[in-house]
Protein backbone atom coordinates (compact mmCIF):
# COMPACT_ATOMS: atom_id res chain seq x y z
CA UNK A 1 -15.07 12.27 -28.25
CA UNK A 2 -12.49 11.57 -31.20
CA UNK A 3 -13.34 10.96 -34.76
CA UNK A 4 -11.32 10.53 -37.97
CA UNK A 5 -11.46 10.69 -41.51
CA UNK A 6 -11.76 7.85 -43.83
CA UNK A 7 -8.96 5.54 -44.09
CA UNK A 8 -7.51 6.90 -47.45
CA UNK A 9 -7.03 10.02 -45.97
CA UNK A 10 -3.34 11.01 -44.06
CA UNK A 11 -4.33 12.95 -40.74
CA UNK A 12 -6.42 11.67 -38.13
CA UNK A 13 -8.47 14.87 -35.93
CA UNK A 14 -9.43 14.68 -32.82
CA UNK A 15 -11.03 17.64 -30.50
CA UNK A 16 -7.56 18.39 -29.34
CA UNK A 17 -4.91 16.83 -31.77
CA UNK A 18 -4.16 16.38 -35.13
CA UNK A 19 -2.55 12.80 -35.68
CA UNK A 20 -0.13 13.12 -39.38
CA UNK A 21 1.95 10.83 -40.61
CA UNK A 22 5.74 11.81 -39.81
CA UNK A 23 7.69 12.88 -42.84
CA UNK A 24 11.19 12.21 -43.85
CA UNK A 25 12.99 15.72 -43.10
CA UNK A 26 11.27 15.24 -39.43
CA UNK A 27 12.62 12.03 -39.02
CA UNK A 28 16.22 13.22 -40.83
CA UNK A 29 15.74 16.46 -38.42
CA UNK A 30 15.65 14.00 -35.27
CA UNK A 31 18.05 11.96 -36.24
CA UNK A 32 20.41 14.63 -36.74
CA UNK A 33 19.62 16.59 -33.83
CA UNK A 34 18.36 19.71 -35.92
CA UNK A 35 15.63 21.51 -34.05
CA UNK A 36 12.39 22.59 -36.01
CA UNK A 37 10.06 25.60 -35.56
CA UNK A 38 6.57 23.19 -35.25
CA UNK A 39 8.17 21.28 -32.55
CA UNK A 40 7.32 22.12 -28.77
CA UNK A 41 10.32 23.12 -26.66
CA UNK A 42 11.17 19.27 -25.59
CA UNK A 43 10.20 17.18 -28.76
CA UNK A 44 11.22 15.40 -29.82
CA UNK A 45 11.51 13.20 -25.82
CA UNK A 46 13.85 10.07 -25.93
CA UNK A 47 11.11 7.79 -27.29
CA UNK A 48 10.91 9.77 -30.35
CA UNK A 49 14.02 9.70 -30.79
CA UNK A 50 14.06 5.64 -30.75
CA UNK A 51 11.42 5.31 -33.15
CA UNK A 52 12.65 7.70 -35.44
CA UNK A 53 16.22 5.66 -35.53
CA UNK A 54 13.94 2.52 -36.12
CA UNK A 55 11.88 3.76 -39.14
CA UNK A 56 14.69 2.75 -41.27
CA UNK A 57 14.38 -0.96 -40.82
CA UNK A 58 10.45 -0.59 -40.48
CA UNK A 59 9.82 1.26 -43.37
CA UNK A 60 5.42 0.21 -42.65
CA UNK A 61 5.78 1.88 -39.56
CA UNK A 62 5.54 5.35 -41.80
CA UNK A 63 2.71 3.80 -43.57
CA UNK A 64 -1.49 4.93 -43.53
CA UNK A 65 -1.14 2.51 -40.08
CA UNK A 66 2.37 3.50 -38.85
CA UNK A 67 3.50 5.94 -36.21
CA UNK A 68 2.27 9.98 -35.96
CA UNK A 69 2.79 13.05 -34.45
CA UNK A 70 0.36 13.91 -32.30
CA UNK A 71 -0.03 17.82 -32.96
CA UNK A 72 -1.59 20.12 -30.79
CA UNK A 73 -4.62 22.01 -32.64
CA UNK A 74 -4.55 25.28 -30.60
CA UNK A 75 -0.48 25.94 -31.03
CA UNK A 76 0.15 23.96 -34.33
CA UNK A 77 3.27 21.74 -32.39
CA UNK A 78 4.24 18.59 -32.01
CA UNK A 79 4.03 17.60 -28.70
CA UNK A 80 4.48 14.02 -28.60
CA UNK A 81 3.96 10.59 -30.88
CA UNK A 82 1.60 7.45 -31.17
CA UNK A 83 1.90 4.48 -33.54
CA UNK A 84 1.24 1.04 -34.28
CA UNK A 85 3.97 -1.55 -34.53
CA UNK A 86 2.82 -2.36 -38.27
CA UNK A 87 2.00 -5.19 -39.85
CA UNK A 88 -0.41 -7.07 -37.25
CA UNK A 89 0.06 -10.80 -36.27
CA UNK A 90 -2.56 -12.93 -37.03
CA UNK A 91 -5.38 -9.92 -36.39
CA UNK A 92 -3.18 -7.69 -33.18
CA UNK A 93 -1.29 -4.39 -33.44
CA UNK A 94 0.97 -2.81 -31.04
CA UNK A 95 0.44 0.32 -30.23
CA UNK A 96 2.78 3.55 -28.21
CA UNK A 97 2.45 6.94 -27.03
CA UNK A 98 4.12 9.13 -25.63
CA UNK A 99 3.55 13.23 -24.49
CA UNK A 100 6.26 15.40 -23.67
CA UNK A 101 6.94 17.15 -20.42
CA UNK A 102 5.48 20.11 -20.99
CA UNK A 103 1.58 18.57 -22.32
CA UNK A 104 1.35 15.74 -19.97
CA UNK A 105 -1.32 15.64 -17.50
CA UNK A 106 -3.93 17.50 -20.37
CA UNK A 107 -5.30 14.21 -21.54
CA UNK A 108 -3.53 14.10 -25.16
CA UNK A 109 -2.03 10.71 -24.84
CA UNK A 110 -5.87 9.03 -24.24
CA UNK A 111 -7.29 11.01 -27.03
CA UNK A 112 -4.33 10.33 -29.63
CA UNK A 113 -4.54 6.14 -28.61
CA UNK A 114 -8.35 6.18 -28.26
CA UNK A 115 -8.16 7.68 -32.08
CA UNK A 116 -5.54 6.01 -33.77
CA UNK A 117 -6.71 2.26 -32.10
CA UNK A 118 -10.57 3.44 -33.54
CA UNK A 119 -8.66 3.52 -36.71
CA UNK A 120 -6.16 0.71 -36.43
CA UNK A 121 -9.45 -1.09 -35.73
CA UNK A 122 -10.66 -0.21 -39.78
CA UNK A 123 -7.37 -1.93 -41.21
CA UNK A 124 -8.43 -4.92 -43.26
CA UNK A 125 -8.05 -7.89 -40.95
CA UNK A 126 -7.35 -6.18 -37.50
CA UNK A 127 -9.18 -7.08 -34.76
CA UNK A 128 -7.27 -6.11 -31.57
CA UNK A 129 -4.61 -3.11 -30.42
CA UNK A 130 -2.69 -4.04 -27.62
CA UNK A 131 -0.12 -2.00 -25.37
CA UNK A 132 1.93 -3.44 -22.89
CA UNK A 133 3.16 -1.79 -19.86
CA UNK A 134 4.90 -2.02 -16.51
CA UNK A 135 2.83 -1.41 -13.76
CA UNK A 136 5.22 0.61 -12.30
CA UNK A 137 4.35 3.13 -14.52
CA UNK A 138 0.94 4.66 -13.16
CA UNK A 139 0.64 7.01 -15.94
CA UNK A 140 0.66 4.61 -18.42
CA UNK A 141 -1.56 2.39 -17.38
CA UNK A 142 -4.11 5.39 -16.77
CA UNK A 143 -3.99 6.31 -20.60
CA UNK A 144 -5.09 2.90 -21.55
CA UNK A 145 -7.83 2.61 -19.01
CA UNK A 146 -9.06 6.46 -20.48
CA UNK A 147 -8.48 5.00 -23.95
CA UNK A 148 -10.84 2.32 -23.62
CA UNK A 149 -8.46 -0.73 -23.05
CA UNK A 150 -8.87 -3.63 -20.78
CA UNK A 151 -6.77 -4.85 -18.47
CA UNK A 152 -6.08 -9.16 -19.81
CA UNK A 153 -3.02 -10.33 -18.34
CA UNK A 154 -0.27 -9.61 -16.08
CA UNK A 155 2.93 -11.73 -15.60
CA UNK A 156 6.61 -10.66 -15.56
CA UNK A 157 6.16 -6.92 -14.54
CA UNK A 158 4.40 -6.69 -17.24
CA UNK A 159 0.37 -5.89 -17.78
CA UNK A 160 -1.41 -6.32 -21.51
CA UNK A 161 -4.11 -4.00 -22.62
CA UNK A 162 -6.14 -4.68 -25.37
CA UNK A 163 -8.83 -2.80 -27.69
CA UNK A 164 -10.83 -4.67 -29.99
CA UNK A 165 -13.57 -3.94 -32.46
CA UNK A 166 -16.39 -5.33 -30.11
CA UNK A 167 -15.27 -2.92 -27.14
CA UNK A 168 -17.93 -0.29 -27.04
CA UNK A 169 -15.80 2.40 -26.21
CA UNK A 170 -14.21 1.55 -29.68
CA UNK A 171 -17.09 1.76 -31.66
C-alpha cells in the first residue's frame, strides 16, 4: 500500500521509500563524479547518471512532478530514481525507474512508480502515465504489471504501459 502527501508538499512516503525531489549539489555531485555519504554503494547506476546530465535542458523535470530519489526508509540512502518526463502531452506523462544492483529484487521500483503515477495522476490535467519498455527486459515489464499498469500496445520491440485515473489500482 503507498500513500502520499498533498501535492504542495516535496516528498512522497511510501511503506518502504521516501520519494524527494533531487537537489542541485546531488545532481552537481553526479555530474562531477563526487561520491556522497546518503548514497548506496552503486548510486548513482548509469541511468542516473543520464538524467542528471539532462536536468539542465529540462529544468520541469526537477519540478513538484519531475524526477526523485527513491530513498530507502530503513538505511536513509538513495538507492535508485523515478520521474516523470514533465510537462504532459495533451493529458500523458512519461514515467522511469530504476533500482540499483544492490536493492533490486525487494520490490522498490513497483512501490516508487505505483506512488509517484498515484500522484502524477493529481496534476491538473493528467490523465494517463505511461512507460515504455522492451520486452526483452523481463524485469521491467514486471514493475509495471506490480505497479498497476496495463499492457496497450506492442509494435517495434517495444510494449506501452499505461496508468490512468480510472484504473482501480490507481485510486
Amino acid at each position: 500500500m503507498s500513500s502520499f502527501l498533498s501535492p504542495t508538499d516535496v516528498d512522497l512516503f511510501t511503506e518502504r521509500l521516501v520519494l524527494r525531489s533531487w537537489s542541485t549539489a546531488e545532481v552537481d555531485a553526479v555530474l562531477h563524479g563526487t561520491r556522497l555519504a546518503h548514497w548506496a554503494v552503486d548510486f548513482p547506476a548509469e541511468g542516473d547518471q543520464v538524467i542528471a546530465g539532462l536536468f539542465t535542458e529540462h529544468a520541469g523535470w526537477l519540478g513538484e512532478y519531475g524526477h526523485r530519489q527513491v530513498i530507502e526508509r530503513d538505511s536513509g540512502l538513495v538507492v535508485g530514481s523515478v520521474g516523470l518526463f514533465w510537462p504532459p502531452a495533451d493529458g500523458e506523462l512519461e514515467i522511469g525507474y530504476g533500482i540499483v544492483a544492490t536493492r533490486r529484487g525487494r520490490g522498490y521500483a513497483p512501490e516508487a512508480t505505483r506512488a509517484l503515477t498515484e500522484f502524477a495522476l493529481t496534476a491538473p490535467g493528467v490523465h494517463t502515465v505511461y512507460a515504455t519498455v522492451e520486452p526483452s527486459n523481463p524485469p521491467s515489464v514486471r514493475v509495471l504489471e506490480k505497479a498497476g499498469f496495463q499492457r496497450v500496445s506492442s509494435e517495434q520491440n517495444l510494449t506501452r504501459f499505461r496508468a490512468t485515473e480510472t484504473d482501480p489500482a490507481q485510486r
